[in-house]
C-alpha atoms as a PDB file:
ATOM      1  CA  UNK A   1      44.781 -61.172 -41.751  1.00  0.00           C
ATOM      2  CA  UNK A   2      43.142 -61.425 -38.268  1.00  0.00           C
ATOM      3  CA  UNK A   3      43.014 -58.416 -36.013  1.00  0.00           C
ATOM      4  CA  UNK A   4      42.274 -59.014 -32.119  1.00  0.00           C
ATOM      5  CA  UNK A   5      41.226 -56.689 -29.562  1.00  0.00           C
ATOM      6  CA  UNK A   6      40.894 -57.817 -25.744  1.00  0.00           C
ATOM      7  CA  UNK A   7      38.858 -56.332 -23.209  1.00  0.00           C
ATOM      8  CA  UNK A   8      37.907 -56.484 -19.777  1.00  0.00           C
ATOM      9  CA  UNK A   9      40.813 -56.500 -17.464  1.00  0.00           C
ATOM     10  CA  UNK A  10      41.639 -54.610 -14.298  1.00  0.00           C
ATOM     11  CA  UNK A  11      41.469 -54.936 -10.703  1.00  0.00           C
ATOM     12  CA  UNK A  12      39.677 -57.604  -9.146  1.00  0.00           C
ATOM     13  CA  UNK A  13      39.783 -58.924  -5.416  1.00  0.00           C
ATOM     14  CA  UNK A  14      40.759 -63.050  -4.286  1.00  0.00           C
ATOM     15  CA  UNK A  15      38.399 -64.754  -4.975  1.00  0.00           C
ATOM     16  CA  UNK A  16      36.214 -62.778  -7.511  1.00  0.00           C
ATOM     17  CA  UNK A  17      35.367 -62.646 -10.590  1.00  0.00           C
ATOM     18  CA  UNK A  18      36.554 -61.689 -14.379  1.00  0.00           C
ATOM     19  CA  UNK A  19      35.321 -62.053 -17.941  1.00  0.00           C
ATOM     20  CA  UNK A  20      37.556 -61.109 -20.566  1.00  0.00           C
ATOM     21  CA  UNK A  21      36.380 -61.126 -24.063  1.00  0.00           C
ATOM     22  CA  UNK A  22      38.741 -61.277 -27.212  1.00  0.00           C
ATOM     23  CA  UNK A  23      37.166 -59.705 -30.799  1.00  0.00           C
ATOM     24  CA  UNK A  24      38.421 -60.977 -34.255  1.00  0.00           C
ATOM     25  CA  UNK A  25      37.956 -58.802 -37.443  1.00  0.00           C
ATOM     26  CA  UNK A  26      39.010 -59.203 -41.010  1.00  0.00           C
ATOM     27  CA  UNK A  27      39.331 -63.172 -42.121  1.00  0.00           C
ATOM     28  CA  UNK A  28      37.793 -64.889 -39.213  1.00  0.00           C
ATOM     29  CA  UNK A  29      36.806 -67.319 -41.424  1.00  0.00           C
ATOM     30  CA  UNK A  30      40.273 -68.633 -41.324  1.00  0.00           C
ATOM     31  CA  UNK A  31      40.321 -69.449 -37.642  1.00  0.00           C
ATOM     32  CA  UNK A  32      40.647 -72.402 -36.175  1.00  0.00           C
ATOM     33  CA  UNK A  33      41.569 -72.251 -32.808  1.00  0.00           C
ATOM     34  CA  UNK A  34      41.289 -69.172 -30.335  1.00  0.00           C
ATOM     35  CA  UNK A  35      42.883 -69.147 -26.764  1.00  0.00           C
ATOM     36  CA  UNK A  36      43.897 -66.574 -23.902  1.00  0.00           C
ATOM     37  CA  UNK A  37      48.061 -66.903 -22.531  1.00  0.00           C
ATOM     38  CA  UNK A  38      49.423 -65.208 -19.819  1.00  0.00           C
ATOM     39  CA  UNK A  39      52.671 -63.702 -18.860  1.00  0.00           C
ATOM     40  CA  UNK A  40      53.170 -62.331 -15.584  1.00  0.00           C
ATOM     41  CA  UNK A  41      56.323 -60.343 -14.994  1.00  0.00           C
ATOM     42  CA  UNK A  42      59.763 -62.085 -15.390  1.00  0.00           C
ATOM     43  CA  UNK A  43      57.980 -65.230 -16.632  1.00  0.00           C
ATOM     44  CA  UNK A  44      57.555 -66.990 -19.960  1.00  0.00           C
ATOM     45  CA  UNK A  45      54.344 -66.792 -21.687  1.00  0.00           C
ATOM     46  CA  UNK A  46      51.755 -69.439 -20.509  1.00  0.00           C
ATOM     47  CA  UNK A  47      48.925 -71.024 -22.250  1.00  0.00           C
ATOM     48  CA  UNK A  48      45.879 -70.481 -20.131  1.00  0.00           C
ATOM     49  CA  UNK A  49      43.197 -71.793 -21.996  1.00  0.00           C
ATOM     50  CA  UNK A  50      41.914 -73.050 -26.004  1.00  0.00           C
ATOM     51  CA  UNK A  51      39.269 -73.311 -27.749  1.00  0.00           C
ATOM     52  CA  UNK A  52      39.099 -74.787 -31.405  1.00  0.00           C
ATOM     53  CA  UNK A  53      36.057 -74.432 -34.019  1.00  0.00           C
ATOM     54  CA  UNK A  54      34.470 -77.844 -33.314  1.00  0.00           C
ATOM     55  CA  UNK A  55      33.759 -76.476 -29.247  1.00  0.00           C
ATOM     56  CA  UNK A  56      36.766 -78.584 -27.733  1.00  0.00           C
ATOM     57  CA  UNK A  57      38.842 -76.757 -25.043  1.00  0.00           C
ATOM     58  CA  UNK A  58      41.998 -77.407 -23.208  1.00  0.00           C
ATOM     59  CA  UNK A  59      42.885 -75.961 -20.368  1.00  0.00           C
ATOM     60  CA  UNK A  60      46.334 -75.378 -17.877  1.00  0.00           C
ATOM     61  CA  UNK A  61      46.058 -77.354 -15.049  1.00  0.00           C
ATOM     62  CA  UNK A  62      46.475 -74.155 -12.850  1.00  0.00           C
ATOM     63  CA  UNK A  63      42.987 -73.078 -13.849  1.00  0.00           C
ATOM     64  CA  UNK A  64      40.956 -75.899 -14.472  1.00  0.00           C
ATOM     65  CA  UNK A  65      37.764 -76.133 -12.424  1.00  0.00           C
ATOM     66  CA  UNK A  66      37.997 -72.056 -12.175  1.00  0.00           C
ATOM     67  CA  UNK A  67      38.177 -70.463 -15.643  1.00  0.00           C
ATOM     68  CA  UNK A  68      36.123 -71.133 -18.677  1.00  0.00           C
ATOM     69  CA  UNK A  69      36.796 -70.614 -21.816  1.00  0.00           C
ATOM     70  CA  UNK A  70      33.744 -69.960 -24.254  1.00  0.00           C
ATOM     71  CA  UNK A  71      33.200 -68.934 -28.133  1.00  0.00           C
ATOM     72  CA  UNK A  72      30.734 -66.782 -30.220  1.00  0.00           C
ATOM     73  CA  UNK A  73      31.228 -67.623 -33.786  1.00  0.00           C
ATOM     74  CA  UNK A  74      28.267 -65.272 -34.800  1.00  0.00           C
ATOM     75  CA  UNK A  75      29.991 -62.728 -33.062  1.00  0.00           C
ATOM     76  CA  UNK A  76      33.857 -64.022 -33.803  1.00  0.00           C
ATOM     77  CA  UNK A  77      34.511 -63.408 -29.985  1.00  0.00           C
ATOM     78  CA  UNK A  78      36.065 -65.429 -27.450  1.00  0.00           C
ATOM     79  CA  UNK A  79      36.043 -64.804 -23.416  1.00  0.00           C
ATOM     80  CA  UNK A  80      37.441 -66.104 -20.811  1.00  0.00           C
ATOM     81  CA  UNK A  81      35.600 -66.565 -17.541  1.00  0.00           C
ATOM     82  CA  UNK A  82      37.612 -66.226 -14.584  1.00  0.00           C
ATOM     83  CA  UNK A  83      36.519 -67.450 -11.178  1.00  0.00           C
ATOM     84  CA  UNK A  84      37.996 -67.958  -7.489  1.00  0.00           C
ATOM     85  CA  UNK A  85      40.529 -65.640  -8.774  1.00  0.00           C
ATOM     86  CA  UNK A  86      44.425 -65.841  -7.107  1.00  0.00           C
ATOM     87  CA  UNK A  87      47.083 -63.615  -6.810  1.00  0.00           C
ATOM     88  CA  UNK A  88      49.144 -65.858  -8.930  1.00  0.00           C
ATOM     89  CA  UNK A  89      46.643 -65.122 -11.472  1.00  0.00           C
ATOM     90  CA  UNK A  90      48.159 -61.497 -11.781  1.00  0.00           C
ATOM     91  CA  UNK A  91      49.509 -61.020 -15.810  1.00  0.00           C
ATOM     92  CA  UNK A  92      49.050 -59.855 -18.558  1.00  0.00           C
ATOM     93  CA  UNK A  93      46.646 -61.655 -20.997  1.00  0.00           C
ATOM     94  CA  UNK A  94      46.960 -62.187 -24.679  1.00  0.00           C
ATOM     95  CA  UNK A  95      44.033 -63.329 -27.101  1.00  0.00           C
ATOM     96  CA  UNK A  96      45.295 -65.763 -29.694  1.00  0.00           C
ATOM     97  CA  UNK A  97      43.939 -66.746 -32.722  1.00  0.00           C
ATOM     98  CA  UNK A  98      45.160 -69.595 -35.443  1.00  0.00           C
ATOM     99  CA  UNK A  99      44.689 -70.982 -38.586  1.00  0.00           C
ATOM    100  CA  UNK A 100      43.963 -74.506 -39.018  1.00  0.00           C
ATOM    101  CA  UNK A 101      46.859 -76.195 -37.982  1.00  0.00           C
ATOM    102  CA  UNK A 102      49.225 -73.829 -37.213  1.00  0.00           C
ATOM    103  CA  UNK A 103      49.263 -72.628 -40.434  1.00  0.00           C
ATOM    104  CA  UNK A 104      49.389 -68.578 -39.472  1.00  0.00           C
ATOM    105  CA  UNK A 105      48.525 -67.275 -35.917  1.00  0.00           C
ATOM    106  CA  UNK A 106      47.374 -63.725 -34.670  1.00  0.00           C
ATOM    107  CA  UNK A 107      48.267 -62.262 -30.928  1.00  0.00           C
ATOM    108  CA  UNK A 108      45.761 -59.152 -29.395  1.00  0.00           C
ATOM    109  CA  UNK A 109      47.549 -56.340 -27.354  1.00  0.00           C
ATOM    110  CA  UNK A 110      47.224 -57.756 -24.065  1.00  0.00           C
ATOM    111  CA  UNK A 111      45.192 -56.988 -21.416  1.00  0.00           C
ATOM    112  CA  UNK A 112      46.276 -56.498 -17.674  1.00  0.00           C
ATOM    113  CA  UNK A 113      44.626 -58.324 -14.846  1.00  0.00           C
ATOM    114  CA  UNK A 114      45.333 -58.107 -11.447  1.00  0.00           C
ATOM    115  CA  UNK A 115      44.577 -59.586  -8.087  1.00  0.00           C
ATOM    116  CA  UNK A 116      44.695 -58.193  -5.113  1.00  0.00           C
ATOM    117  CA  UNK A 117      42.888 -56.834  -1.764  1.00  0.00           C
END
């Protein structure tokens, strides 16, 4: 099993700036992929970004070009860089992790971000 603990949310103002970082215990050496989704309140859960083990990443068009998405295997932690924040960027973000194709996945607690002046 994989646990996942986020880390790094809160308040920020348009326009700032956010790093949230996501840390896997137990049998990380079962993941695959890792990503961050989003759900902001009375919406479905959204991928935001993904990263898999070989360094590819995939991003939602909503935050290309302003959020990165970045792995340390050493330290079995992924973050997510957030830039030129929105207030349609306000939600609650999950940590994901999955086995190689789908095979099992793992969600974090969630972490709440929000944007505003």
């Amino acid at each position: 099993q994989v646990q996942l603990v986020e880390s790094g949310g809160g308040l920020v103002q348009p326009g700032g700036s956010l790093r949230l970082s996501c840390a896997a215990s137990g049998t990380t050496f079962s993941i695959d992929a890792m990503g961050w989704y989003r759900q902001a309140p009375g919406k479905q859960r959204e991928l935001v970004a993904v990263i898999i083990s070989g360094g590819g990443t995939n991003y939602a068009d909503s935050v290309r070009g302003r959020f990165t998405i970045s792995r340390d295997n050493a330290k079995n932690t992924v973050y997510l860089q957030m830039s030129s924040r929105k207030s349609e960027d306000t939600a609650v973000y999950y940590c994901n992790a999955e086995g190689v194709g789908g095979s099992w996945g793992s969600w974090g607690q969630g972490t709440q971000v929000t944007v505003s002046s």
